[in-house]
C-alpha atoms as a PDB file:
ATOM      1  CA  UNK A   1    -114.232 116.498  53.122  1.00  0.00           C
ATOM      2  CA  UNK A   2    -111.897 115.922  56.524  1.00  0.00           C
ATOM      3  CA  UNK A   3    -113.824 114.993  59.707  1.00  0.00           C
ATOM      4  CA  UNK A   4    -114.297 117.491  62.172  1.00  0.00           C
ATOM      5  CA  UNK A   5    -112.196 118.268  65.148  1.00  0.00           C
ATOM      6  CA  UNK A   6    -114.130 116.917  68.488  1.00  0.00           C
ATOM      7  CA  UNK A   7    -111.782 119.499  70.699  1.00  0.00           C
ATOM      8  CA  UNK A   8    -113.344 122.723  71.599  1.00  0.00           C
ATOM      9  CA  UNK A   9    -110.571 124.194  73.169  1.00  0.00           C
ATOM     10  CA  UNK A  10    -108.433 126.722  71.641  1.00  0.00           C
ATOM     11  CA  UNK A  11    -105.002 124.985  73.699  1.00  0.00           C
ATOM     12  CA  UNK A  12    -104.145 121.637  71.612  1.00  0.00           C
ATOM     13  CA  UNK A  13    -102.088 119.098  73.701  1.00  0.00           C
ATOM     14  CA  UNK A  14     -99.733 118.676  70.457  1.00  0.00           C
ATOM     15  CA  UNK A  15     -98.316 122.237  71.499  1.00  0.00           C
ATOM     16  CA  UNK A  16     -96.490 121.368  74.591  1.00  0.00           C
ATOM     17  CA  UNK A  17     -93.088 122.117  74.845  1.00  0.00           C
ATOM     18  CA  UNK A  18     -90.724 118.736  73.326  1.00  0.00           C
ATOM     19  CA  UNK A  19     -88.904 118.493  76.420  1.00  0.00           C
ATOM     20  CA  UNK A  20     -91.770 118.215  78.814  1.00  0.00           C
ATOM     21  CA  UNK A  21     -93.378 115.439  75.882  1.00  0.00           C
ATOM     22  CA  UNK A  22     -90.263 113.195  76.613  1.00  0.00           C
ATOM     23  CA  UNK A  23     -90.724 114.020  80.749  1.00  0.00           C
ATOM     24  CA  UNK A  24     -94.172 113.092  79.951  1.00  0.00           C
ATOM     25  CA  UNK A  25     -93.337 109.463  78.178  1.00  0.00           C
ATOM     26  CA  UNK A  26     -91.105 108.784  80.952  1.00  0.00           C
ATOM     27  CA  UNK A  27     -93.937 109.422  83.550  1.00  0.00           C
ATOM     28  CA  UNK A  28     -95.893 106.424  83.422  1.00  0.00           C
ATOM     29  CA  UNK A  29     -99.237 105.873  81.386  1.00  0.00           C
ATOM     30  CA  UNK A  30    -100.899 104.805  84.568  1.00  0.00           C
ATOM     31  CA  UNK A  31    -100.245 108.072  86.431  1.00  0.00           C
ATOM     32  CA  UNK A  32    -100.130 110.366  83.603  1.00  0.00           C
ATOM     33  CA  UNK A  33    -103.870 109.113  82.809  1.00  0.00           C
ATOM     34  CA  UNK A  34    -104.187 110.088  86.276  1.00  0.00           C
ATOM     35  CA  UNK A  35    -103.177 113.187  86.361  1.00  0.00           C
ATOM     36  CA  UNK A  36    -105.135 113.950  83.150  1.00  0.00           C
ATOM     37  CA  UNK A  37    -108.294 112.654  84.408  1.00  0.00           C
ATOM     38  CA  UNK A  38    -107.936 114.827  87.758  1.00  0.00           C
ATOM     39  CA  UNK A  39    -107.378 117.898  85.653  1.00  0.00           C
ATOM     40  CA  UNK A  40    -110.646 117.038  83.515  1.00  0.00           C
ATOM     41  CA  UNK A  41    -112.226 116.452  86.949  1.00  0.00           C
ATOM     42  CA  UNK A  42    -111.397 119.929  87.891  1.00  0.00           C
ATOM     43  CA  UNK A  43    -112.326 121.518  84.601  1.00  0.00           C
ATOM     44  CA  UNK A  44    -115.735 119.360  84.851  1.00  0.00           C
ATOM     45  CA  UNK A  45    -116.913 120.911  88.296  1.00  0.00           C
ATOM     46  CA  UNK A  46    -115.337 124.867  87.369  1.00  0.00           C
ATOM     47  CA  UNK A  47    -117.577 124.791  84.552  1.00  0.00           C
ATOM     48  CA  UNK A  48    -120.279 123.353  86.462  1.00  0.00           C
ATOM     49  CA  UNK A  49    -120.337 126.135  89.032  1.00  0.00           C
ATOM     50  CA  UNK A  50    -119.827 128.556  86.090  1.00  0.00           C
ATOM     51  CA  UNK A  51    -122.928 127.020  84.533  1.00  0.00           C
ATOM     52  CA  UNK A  52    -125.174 127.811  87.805  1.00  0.00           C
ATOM     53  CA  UNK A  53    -124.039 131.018  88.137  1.00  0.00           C
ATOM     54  CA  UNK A  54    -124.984 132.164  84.990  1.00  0.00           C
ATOM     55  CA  UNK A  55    -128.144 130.512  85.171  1.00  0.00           C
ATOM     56  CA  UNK A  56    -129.180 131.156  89.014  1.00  0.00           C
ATOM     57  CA  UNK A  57    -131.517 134.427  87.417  1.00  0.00           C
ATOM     58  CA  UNK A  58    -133.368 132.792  84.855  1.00  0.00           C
ATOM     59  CA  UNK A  59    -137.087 132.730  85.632  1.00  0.00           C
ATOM     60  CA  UNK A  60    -138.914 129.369  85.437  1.00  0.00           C
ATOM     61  CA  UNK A  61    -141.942 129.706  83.006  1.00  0.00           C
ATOM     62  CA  UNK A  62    -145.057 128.010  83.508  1.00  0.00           C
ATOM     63  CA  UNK A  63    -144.999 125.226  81.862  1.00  0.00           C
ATOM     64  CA  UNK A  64    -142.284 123.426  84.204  1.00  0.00           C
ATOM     65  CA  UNK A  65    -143.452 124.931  86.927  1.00  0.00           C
ATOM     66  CA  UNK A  66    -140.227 125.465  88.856  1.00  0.00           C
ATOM     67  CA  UNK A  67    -140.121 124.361  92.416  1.00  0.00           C
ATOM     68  CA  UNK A  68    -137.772 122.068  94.023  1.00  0.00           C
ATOM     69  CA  UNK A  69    -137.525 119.834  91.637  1.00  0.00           C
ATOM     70  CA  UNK A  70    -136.704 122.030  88.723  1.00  0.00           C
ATOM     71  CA  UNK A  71    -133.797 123.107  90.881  1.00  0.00           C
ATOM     72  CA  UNK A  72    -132.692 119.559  91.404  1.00  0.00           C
ATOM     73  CA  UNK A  73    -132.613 118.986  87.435  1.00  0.00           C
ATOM     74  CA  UNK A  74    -131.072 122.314  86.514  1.00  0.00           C
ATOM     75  CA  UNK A  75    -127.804 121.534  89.070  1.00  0.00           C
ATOM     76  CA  UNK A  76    -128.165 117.795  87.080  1.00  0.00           C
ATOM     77  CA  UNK A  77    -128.101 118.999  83.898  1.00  0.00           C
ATOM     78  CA  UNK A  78    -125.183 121.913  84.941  1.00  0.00           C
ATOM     79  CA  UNK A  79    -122.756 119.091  86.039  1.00  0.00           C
ATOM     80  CA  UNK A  80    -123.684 116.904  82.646  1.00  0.00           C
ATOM     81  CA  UNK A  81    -122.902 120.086  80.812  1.00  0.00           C
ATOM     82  CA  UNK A  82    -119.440 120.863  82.654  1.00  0.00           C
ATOM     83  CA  UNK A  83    -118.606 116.589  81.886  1.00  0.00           C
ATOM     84  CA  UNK A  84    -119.228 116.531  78.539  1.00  0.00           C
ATOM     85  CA  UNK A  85    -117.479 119.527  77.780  1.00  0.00           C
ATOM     86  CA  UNK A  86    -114.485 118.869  79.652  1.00  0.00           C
ATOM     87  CA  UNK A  87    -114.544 115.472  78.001  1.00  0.00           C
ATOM     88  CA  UNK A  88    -114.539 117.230  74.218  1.00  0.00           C
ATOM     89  CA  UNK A  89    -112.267 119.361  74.810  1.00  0.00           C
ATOM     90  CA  UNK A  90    -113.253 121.825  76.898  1.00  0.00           C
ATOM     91  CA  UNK A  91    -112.040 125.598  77.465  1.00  0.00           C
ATOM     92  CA  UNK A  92    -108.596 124.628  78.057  1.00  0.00           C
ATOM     93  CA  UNK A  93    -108.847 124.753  81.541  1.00  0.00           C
ATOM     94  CA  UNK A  94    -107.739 121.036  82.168  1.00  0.00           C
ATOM     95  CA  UNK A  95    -104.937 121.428  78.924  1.00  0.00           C
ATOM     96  CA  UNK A  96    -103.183 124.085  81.377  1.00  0.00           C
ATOM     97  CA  UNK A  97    -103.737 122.582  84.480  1.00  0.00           C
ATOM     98  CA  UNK A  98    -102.020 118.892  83.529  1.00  0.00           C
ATOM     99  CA  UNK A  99     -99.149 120.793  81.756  1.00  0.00           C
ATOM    100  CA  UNK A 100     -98.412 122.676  85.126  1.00  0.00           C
ATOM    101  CA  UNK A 101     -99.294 119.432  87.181  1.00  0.00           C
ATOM    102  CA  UNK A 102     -96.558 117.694  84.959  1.00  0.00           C
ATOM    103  CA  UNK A 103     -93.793 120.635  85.262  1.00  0.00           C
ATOM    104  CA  UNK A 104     -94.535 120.700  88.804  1.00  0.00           C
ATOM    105  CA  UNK A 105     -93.909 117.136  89.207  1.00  0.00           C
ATOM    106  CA  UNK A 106     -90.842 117.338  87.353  1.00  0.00           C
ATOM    107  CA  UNK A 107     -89.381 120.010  89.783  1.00  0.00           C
ATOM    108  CA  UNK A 108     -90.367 117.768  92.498  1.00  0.00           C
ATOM    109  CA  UNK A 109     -88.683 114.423  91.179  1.00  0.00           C
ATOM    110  CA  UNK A 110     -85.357 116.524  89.694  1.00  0.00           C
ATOM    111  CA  UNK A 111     -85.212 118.175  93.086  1.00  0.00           C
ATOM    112  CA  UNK A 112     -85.413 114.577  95.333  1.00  0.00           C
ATOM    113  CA  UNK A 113     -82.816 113.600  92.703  1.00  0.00           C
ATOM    114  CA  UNK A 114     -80.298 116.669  93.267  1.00  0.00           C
ATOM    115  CA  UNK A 115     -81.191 115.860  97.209  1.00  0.00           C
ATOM    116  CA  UNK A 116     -80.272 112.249  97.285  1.00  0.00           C
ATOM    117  CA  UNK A 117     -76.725 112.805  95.684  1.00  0.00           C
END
């Protein structure tokens, strides 16, 4: 039996274009782990707000009794659930932002290049 793939989203990092892998590798770890972590970031908080939305006209039963606090928890437990998402995986939100973050930061360092010759 293989283990289980812990990635939820349909866009797997091992299909980026060669090319942009070796631009990539020549980045830097410490800012490409930046730049990944920012996407994730913004993947975290879209589904967050996605979360709330979809949630904002559930009725509170009861038992909980709703109020103030329940709101306070719900917008908790929305962010939690837009983290560990993102962190798994996610929707492939944060796969095609850092793959446009790195071609755009290509452009800008082969363009400063072509301007400093």
């Amino acid at each position: 039996m293989t283990p289980m793939s812990t990635s939820l989203s349909p866009f797997s990092t091992t299909s980026i274009d060669p090319k942009l892998t070796a631009k990539v590798a020549n980045i830097g770890n410490a800012e490409n782990k930046e730049i990944r972590q920012k996407a994730e970031e913004f993947e975290s908080v879209f589904l967050a707000q996605m979360l709330r939305h979809m949630t904002s006209g559930m009725a509170t039963d009861g038992v909980v009794g709703g109020g103030h606090a329940e709101k306070i928890y719900r917008e908790m437990l929305m962010d939690e659930i837009g983290n560990t998402v993102s962190r798994k995986g996610g929707i492939g939100i944060a796969d095609s932002l850092y793959r446009e973050m790195i071609k755009q930061q290509e452009v800008a360092k082969d363009e400063h290049s072509t301007h400093a010759s």
